[in-house]
Protein backbone atom coordinates (compact mmCIF):
# COMPACT_ATOMS: atom_id res chain seq x y z
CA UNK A 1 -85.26 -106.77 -22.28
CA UNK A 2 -84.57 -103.64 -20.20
CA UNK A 3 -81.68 -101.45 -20.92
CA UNK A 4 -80.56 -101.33 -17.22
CA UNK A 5 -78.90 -104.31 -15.60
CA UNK A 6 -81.57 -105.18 -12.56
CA UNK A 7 -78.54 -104.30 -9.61
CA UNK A 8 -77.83 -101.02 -11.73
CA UNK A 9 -81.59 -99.55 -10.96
CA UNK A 10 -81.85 -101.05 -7.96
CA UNK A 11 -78.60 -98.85 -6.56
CA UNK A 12 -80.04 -95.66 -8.52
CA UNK A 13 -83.19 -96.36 -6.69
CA UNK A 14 -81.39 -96.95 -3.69
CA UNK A 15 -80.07 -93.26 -3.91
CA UNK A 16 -82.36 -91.41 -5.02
CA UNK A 17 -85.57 -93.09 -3.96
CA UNK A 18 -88.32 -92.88 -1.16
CA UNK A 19 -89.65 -95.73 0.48
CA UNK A 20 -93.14 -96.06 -0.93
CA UNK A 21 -96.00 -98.72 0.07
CA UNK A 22 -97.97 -100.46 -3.08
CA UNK A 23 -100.82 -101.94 -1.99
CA UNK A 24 -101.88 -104.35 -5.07
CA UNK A 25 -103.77 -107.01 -5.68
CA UNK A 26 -101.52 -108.95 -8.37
CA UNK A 27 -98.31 -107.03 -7.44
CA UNK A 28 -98.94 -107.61 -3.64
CA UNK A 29 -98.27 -105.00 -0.13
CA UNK A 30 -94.79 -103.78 -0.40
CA UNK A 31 -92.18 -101.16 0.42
CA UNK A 32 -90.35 -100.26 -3.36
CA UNK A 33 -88.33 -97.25 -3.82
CA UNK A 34 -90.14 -94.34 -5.16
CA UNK A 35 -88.33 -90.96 -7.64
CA UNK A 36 -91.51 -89.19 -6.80
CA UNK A 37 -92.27 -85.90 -8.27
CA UNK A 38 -94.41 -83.19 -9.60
CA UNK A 39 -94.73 -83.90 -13.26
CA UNK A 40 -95.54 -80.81 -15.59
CA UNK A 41 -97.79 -81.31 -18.93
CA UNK A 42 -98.72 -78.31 -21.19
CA UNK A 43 -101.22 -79.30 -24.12
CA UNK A 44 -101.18 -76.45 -26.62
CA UNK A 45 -104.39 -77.57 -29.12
CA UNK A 46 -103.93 -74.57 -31.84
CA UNK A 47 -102.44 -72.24 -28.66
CA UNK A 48 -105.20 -72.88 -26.43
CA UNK A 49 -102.52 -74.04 -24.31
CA UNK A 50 -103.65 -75.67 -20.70
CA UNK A 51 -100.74 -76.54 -17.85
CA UNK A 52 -100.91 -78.76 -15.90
CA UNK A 53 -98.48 -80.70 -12.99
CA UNK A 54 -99.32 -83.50 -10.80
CA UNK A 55 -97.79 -86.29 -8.85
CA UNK A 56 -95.78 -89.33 -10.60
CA UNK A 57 -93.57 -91.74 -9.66
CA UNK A 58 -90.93 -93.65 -11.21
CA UNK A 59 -90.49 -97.19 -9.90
CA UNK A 60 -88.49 -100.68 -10.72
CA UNK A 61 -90.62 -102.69 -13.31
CA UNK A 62 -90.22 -105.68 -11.79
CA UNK A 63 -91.60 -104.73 -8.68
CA UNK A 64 -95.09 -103.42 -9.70
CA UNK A 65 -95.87 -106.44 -12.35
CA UNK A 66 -99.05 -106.78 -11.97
CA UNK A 67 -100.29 -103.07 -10.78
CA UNK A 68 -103.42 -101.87 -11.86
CA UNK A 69 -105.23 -98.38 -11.93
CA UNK A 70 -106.86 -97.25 -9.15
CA UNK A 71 -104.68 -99.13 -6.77
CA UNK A 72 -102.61 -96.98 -4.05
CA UNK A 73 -99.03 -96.18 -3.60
CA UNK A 74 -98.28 -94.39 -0.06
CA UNK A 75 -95.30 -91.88 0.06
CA UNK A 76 -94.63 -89.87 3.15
CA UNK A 77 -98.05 -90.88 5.13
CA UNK A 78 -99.71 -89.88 2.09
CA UNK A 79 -102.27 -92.19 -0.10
CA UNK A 80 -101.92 -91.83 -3.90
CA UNK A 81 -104.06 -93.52 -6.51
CA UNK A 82 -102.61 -95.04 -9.26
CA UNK A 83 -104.01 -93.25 -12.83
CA UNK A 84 -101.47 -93.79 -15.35
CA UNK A 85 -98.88 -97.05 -15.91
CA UNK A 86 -96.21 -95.96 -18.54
CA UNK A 87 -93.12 -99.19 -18.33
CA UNK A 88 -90.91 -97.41 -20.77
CA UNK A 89 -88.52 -100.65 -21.36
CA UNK A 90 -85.78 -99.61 -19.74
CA UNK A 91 -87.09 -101.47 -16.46
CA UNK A 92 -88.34 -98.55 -15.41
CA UNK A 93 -92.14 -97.54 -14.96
CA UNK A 94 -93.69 -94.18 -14.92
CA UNK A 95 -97.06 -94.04 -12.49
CA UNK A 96 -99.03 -91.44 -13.00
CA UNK A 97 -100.57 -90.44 -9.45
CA UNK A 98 -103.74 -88.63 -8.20
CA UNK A 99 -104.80 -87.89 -4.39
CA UNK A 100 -108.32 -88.88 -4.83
């Protein structure tokens, strides 16, 4: 059961979101609200550290049920490929994005 009331992240979407396009076989061709950023990773094996950042977006759970990886999310004209699904049950979902 998610931690958010459904109308709670819909206005937080609402506010802080883009308008995004999921193009998905199970979840369907829709417009969903989008926190898009640039998310930053450092792995650090024995300081041998690596950095990394790349796109993500946070989206509504309910409205990517279904998604699968390599399926494309469009945010400002651009095409991203879906890498990474991370629902962290608060009815939230983390997609981790590449451009190609």
């Amino acid at each position: 059961m998610p931690l958010f009331y459904e109308s709670d992240i819909d206005v937080f979407l609402a506010d802080f979101g883009l308008d995004g396009l999921l193009t998905s076989a199970a979840a369907g061709i829709k417009t969903i609200k989008v926190i898009f950023d640039n998310d930053f990773q450092q792995i650090n094996i024995f300081d041998g550290g690596v950095e990394s950042s790349g796109p993500q977006g946070i989206v509504k759970t309910t409205d990517v049920s279904g998604a699968i990886h390599g399926e494309t999310l469009v945010i400002d004209n651009k095409a991203y490929y879906i890498r990474g699904i991370q629902p962290d049950g608060t009815g939230f979902t983390k997609f981790i994005l590449s451009e190609n």
